[in-house]
C-alpha atoms as a PDB file:
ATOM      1  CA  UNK A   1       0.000   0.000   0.000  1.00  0.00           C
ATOM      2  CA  UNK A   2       1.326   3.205  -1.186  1.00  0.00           C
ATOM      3  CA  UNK A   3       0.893   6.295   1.368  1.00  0.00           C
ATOM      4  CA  UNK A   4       1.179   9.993  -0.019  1.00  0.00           C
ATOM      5  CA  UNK A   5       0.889  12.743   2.856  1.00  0.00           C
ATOM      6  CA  UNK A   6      -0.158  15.195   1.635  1.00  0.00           C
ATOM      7  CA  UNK A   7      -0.338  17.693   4.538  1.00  0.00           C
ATOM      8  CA  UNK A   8       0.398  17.261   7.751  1.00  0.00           C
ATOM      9  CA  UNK A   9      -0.143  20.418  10.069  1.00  0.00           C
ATOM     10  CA  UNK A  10      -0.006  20.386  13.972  1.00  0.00           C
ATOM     11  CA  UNK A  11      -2.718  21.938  15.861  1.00  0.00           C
ATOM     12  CA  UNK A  12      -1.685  23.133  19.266  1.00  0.00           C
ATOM     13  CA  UNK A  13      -4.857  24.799  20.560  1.00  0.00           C
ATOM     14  CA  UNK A  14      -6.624  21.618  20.013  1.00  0.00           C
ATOM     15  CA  UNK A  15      -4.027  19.476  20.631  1.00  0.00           C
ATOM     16  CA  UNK A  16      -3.911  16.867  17.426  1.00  0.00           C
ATOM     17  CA  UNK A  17      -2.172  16.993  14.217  1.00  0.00           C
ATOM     18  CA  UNK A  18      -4.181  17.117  11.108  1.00  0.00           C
ATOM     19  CA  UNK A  19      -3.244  14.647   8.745  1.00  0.00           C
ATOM     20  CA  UNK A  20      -4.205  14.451   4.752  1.00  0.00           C
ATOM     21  CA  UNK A  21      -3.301  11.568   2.588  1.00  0.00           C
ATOM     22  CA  UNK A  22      -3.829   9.565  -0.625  1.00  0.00           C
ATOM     23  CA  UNK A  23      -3.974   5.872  -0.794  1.00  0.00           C
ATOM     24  CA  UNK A  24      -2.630   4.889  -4.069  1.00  0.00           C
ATOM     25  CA  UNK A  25      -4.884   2.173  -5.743  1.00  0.00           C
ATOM     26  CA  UNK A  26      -6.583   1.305  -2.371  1.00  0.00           C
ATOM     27  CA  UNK A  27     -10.358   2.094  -3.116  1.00  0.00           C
ATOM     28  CA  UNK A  28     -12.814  -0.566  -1.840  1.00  0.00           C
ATOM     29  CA  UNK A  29      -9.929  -2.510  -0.543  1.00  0.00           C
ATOM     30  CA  UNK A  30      -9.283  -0.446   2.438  1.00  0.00           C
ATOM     31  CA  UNK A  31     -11.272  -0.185   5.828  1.00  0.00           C
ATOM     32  CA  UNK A  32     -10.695   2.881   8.183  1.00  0.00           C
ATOM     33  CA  UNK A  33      -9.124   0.652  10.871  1.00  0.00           C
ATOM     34  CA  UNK A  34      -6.737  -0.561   8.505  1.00  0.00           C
ATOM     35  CA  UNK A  35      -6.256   3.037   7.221  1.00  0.00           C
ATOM     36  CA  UNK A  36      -5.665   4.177  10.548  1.00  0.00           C
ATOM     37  CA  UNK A  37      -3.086   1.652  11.613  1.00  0.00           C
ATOM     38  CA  UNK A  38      -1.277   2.650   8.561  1.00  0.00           C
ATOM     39  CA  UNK A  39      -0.959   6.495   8.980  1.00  0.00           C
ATOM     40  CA  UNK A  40      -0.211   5.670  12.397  1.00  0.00           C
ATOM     41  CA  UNK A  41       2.950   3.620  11.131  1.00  0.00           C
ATOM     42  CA  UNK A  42       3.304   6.386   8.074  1.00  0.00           C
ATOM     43  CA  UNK A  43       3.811   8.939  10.878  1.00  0.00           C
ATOM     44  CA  UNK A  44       4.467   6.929  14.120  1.00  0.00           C
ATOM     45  CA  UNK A  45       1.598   7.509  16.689  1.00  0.00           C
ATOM     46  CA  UNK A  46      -0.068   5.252  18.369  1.00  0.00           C
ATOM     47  CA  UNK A  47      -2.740   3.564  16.814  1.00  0.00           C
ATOM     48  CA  UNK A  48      -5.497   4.513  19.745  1.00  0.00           C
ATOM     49  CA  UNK A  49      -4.565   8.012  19.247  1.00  0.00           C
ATOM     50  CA  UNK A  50      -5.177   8.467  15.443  1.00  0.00           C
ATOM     51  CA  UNK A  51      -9.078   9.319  14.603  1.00  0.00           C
ATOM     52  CA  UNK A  52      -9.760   8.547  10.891  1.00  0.00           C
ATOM     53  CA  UNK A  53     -12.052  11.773  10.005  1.00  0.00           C
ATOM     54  CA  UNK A  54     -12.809  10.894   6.272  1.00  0.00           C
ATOM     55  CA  UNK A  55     -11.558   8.360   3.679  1.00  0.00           C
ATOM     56  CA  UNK A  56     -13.451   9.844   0.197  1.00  0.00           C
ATOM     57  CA  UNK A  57     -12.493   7.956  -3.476  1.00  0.00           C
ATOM     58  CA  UNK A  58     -13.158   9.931  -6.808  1.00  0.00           C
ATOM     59  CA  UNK A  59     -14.157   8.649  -9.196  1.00  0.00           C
ATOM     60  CA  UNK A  60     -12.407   7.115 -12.410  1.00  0.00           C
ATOM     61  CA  UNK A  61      -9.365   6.537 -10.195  1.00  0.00           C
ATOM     62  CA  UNK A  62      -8.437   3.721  -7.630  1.00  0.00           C
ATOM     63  CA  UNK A  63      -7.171   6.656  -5.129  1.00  0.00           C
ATOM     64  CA  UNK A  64      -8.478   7.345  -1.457  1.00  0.00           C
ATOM     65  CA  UNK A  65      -8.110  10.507   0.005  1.00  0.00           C
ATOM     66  CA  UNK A  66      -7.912  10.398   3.784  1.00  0.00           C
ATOM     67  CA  UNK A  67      -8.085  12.974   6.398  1.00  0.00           C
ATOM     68  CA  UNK A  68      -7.082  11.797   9.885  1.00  0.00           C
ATOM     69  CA  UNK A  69      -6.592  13.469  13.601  1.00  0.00           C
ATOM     70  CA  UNK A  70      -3.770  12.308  16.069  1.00  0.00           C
ATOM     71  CA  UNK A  71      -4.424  13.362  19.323  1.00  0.00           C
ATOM     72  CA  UNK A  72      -2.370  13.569  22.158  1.00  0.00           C
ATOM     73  CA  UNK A  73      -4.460  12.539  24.235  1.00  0.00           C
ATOM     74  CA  UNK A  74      -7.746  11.097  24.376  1.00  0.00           C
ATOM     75  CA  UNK A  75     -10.014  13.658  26.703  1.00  0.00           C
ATOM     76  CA  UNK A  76      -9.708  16.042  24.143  1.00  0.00           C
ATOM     77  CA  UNK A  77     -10.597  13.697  21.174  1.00  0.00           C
ATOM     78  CA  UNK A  78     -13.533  13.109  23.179  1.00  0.00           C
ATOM     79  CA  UNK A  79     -14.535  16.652  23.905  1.00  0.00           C
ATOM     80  CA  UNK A  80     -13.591  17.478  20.323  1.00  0.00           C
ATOM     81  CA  UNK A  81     -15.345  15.298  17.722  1.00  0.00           C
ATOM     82  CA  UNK A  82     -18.770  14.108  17.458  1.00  0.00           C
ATOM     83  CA  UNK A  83     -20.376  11.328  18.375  1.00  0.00           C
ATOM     84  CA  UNK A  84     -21.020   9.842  15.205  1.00  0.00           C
ATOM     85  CA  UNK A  85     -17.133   9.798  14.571  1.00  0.00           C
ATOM     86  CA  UNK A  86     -15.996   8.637  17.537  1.00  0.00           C
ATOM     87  CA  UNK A  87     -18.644   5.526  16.804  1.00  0.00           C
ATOM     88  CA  UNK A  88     -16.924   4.781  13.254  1.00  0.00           C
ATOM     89  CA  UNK A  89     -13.148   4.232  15.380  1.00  0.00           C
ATOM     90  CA  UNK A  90     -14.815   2.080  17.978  1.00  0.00           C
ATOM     91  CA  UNK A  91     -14.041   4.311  20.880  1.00  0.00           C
ATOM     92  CA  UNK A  92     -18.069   4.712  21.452  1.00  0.00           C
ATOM     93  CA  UNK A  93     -20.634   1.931  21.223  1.00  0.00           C
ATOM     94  CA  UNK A  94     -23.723   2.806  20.119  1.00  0.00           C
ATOM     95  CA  UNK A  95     -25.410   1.373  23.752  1.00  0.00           C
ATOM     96  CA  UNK A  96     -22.836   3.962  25.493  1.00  0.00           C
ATOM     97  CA  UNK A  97     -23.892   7.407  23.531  1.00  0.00           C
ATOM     98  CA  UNK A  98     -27.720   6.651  23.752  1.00  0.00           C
ATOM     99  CA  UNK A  99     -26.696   6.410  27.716  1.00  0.00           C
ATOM    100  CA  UNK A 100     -24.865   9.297  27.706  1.00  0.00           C
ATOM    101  CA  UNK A 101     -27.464  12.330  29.081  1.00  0.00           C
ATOM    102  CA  UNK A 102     -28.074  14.532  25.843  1.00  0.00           C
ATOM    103  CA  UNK A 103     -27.156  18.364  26.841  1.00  0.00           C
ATOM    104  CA  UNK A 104     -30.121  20.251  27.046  1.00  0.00           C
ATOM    105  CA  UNK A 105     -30.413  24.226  26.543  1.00  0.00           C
ATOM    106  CA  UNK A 106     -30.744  26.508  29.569  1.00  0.00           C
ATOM    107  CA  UNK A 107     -33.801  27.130  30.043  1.00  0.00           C
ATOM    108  CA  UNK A 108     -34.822  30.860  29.173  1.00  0.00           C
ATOM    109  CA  UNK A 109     -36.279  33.153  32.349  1.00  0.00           C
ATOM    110  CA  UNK A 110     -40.300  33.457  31.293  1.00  0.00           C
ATOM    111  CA  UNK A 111     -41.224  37.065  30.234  1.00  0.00           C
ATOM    112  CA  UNK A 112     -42.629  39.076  32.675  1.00  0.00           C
ATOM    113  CA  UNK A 113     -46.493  39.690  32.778  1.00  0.00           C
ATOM    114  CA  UNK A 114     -47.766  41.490  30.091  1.00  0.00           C
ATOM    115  CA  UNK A 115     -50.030  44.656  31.168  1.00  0.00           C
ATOM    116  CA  UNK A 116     -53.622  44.111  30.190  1.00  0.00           C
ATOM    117  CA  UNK A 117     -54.768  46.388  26.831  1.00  0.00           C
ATOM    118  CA  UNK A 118     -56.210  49.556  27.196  1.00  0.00           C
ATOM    119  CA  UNK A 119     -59.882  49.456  25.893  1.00  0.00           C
ATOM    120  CA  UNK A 120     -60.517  51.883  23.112  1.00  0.00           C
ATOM    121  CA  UNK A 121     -63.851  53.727  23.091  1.00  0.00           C
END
């Protein structure tokens, strides 16, 4: 399997280094585990700490384009990506983020009483 990074910028406010790459005649051939465990050997991370984002083929060509996060540690991939992300590595179950309480909005103060209307004559 042929690897091509394309970019590779570290993030310090969030803590993770974005990674882009191409998979050279990979498409329907490669899972995101098995994507994951090989940018983590491409770039030498640990394999719990790389988050595949997106794998996306085009089309007339056998190329994947990947986009993947390496965090330094795993609180803030947590706090950081969604749910529906962090289901696709297998770091949530699906059983675990219906559990988890949904966030719900403050509740706004109620108006105050509205004066009654003046009759007109």
């Amino acid at each position: 399997m042929d690897i091509e990074v394309t970019s590779d910028i570290e993030n310090k406010l969030l803590g993770r280094r974005e990674v882009e790459c191409v998979f050279r005649g990979t498409s329907g051939a490669l899972s995101r585990s098995n994507a994951a465990q090989a940018v983590s050997k491409q770039m030498k991370a640990s394999d719990k700490k790389v988050y595949t984002v997106l794998l996306k083929g085009a089309y007339g060509t056998m190329d994947l384009k990947g986009v993947f996060y390496i965090y330094n540690d795993d609180e803030a991939a947590k706090k950081d990506l969604q749910t529906y992300v962090l289901k696709r590595n297998g770091v949530v179950t699906e059983a675990a983020a219906e559990a988890a309480p949904a966030e719900k909005p403050a509740e706004k103060p109620k108006a105050a009483a509205v004066a009654p209307k003046k009759e007109q004559k």
